[in-house]
Each structure stands twice: as structure tokens, then as C-alpha cells.
N, C-alpha and C. Protein backbone atom coordinates (compact mmCIF):
# COMPACT_ATOMS: atom_id res chain seq x y z
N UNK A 1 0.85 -1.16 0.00
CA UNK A 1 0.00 0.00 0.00
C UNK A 1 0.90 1.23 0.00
N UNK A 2 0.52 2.30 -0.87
CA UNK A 2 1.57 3.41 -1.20
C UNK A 2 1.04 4.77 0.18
N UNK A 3 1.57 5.28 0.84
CA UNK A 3 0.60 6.03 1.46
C UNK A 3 0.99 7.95 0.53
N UNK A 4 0.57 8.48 0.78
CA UNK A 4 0.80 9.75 0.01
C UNK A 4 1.11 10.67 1.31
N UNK A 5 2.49 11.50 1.19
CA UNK A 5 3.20 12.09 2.19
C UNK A 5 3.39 11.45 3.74
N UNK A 6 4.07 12.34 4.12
CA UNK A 6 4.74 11.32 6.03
C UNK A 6 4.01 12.09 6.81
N UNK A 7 4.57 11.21 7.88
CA UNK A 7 3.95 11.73 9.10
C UNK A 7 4.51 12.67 9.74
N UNK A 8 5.87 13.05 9.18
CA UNK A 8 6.74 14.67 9.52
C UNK A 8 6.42 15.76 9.28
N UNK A 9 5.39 16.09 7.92
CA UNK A 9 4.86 16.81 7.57
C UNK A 9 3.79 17.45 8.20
N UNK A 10 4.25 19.29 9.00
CA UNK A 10 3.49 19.75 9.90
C UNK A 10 1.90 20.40 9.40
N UNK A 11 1.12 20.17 9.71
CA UNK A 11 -0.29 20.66 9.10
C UNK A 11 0.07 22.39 8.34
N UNK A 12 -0.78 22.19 7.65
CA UNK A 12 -1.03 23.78 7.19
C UNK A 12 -1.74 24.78 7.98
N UNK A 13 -1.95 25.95 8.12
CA UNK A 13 -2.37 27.08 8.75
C UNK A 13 -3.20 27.98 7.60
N UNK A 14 -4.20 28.18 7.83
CA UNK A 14 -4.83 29.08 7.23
C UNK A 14 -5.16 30.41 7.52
N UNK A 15 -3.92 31.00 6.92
CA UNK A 15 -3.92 32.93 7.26
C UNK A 15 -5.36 33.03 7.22
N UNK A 16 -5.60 33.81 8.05
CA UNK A 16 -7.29 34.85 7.73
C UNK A 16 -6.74 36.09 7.99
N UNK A 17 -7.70 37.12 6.79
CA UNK A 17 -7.74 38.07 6.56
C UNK A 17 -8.39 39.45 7.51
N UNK A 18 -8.66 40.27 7.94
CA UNK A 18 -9.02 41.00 8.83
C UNK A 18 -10.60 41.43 8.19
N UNK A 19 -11.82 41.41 8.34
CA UNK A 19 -13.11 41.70 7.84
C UNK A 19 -12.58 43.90 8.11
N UNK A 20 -12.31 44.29 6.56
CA UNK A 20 -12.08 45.67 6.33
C UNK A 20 -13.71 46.45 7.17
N UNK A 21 -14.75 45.89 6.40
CA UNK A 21 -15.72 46.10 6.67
C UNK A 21 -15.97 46.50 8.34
N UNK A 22 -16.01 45.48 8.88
CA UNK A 22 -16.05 45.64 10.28
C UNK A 22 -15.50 46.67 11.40
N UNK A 23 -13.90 46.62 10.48
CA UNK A 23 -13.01 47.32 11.62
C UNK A 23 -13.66 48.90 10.95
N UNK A 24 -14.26 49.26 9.20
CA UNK A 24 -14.25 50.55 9.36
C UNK A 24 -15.65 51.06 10.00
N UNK A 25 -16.85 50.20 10.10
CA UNK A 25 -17.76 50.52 10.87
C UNK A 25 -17.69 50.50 11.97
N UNK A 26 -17.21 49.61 12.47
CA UNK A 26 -16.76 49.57 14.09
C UNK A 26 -16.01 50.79 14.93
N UNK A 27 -14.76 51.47 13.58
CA UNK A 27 -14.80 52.64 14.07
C UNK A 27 -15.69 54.01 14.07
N UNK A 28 -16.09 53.68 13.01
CA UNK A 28 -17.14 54.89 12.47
C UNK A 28 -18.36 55.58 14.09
N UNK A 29 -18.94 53.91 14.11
CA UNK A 29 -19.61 53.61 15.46
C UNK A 29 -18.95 54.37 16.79
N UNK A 30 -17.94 53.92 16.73
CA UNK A 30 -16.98 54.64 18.02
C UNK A 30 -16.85 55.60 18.01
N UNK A 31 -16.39 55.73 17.13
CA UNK A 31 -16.17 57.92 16.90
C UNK A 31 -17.48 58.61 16.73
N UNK A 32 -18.57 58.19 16.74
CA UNK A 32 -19.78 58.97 16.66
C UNK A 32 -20.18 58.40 18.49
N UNK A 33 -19.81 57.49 18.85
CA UNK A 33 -20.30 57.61 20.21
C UNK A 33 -19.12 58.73 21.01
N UNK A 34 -18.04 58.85 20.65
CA UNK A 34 -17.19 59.79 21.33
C UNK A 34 -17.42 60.84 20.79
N UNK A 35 -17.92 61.70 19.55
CA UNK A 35 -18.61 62.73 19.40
C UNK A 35 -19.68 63.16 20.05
N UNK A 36 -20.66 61.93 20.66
CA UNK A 36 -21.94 62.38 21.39
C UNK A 36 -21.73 62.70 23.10
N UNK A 37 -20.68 61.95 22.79
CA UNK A 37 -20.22 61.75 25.30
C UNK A 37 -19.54 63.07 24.82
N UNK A 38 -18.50 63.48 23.76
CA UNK A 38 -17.79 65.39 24.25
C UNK A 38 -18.82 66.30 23.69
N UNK A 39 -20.01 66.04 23.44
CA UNK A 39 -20.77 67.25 22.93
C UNK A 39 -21.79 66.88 24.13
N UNK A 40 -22.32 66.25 24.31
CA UNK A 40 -23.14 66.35 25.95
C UNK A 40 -22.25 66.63 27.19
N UNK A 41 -21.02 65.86 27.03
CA UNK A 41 -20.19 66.13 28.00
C UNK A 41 -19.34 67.57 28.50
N UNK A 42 -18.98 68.08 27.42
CA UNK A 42 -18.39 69.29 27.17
C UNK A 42 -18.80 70.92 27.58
N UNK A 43 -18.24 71.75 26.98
CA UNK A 43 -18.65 72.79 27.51
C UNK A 43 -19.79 73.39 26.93
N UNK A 44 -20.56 74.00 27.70
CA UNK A 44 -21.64 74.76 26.99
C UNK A 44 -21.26 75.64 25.71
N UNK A 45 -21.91 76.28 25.02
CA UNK A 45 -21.41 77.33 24.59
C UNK A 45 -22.95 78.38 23.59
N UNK A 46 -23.27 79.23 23.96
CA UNK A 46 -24.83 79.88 23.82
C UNK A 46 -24.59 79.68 22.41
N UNK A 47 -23.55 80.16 21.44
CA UNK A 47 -23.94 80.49 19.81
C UNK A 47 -24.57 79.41 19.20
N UNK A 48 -23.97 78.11 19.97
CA UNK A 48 -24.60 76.81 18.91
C UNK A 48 -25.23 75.87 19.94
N UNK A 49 -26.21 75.86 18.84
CA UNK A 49 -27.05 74.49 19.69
C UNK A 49 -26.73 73.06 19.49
N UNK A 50 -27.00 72.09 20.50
CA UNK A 50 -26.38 70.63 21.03
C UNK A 50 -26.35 70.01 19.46
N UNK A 51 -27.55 70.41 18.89
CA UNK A 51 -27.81 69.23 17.71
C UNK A 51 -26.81 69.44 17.01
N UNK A 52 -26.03 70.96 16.79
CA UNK A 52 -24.79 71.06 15.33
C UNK A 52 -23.64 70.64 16.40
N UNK A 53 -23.45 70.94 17.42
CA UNK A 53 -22.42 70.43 18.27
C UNK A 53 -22.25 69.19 17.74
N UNK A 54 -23.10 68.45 17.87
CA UNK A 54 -23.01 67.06 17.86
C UNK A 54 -22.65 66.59 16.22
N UNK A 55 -23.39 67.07 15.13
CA UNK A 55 -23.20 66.86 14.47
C UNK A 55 -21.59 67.50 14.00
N UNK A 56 -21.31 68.40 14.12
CA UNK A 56 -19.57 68.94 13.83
C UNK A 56 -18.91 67.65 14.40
N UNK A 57 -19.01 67.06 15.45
CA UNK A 57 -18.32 66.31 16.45
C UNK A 57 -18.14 64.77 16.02
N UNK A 58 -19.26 64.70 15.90
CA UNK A 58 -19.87 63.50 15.56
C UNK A 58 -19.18 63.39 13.85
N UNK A 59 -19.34 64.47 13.21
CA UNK A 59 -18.32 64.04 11.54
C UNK A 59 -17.11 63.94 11.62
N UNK A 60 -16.05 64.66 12.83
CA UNK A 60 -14.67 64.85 12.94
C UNK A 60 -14.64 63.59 13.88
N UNK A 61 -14.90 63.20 14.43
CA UNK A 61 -14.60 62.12 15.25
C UNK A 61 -15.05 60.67 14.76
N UNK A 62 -16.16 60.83 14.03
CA UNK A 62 -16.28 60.01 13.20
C UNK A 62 -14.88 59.41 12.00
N UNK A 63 -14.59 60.08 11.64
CA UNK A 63 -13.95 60.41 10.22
C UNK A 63 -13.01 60.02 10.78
N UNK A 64 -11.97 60.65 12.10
CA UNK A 64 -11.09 60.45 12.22
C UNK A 64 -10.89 58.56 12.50
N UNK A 65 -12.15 58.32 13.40
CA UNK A 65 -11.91 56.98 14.02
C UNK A 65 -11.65 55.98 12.94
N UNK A 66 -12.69 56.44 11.58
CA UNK A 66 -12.84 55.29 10.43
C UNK A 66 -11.52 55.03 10.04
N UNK A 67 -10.35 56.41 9.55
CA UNK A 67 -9.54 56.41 9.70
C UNK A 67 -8.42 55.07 10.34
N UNK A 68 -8.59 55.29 11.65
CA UNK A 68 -7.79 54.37 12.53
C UNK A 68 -8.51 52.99 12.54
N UNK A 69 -9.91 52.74 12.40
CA UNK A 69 -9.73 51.66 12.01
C UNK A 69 -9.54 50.96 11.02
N UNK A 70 -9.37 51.82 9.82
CA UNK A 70 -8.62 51.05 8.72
C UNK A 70 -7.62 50.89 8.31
N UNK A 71 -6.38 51.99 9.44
CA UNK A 71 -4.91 51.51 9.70
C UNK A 71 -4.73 50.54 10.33
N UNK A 72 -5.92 49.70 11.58
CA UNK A 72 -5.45 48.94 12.43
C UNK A 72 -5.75 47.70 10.99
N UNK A 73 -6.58 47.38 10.29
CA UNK A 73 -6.79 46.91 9.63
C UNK A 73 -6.23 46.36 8.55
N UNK A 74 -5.57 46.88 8.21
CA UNK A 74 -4.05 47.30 7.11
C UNK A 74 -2.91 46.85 7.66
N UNK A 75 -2.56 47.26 8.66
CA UNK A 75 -1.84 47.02 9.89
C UNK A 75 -1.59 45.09 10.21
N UNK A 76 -2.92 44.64 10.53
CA UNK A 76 -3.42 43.55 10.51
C UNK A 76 -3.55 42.27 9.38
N UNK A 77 -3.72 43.04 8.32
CA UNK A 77 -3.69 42.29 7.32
C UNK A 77 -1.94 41.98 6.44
N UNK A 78 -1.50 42.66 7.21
CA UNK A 78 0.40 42.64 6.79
C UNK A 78 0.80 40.89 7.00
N UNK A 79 1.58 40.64 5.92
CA UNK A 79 1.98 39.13 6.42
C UNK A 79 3.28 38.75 7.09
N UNK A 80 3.05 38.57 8.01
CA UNK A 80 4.36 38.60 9.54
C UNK A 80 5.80 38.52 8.60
């Protein structure tokens, strides 16, 4: 009986890839919840009201987070 390869031969590993998707919503998500805790959290200020606060806050913090999570992502997907 012929057998096909030995028994020295260490199993294979199957790289997985990082879901892009995930990490950039996941940040997106984050940075709009840390836009909403420093615009409730933060300082008053009479000229503008909470809702554009939030929304200014909520796009820059947004933006920035999507950002970082698609460096961690990138980052992640590098092959050692």
C-alpha cells in the first residue's frame, strides 16, 4: 500500500484576513459615540445648539476613528 506524504509533515495554517468592513464601521460607530459623550459632556457654549455640536463632532470624530480603524486593519492584514 503506497501512502501519500509522512507523518513529519506539519499541518497547514490558514492565514485569515481582517473583515475591512467591520473594523471601518466599528470605528465609524466609536467615533460617533465619542462625538456624542464630548458634545453632551463638554462645555456649553450659547452660539450653537447641542444638535450642530453634535453633528460637527460627531463628523470629525467620526472620520477620524474610520480612519484608525482602517490603519489597524491594514496594519493587521500585513503578512508577519
Amino acid at each position: 500500500m503506497d501512502y501519500v506524504g509522512s507523518a513529519s509533515e506539519k499541518p497547514r495554517t490558514a492565514r485569515r484576513n481582517p473583515n475591512f468592513t467591520a473594523f471601518l464601521l466599528g470605528g465609524a460607530v466609536g467615533g460617533l459615540l465619542i462625538g456624542l459623550l464630548i458634545s453632551v459632556l463638554g462645555p456649553v457654549d450659547a452660539s450653537y445648539d447641542l444638535s450642530s455640536v453634535l453633528g460637527f463632532l460627531g463628523l470629525i470624530c467620526g472620520s477620524l476613528s474610520l480612519l484608525v480603524g482602517d490603519l489597524v486593519a491594514v496594519l493587521l492584514d500585513r503578512p508577519p
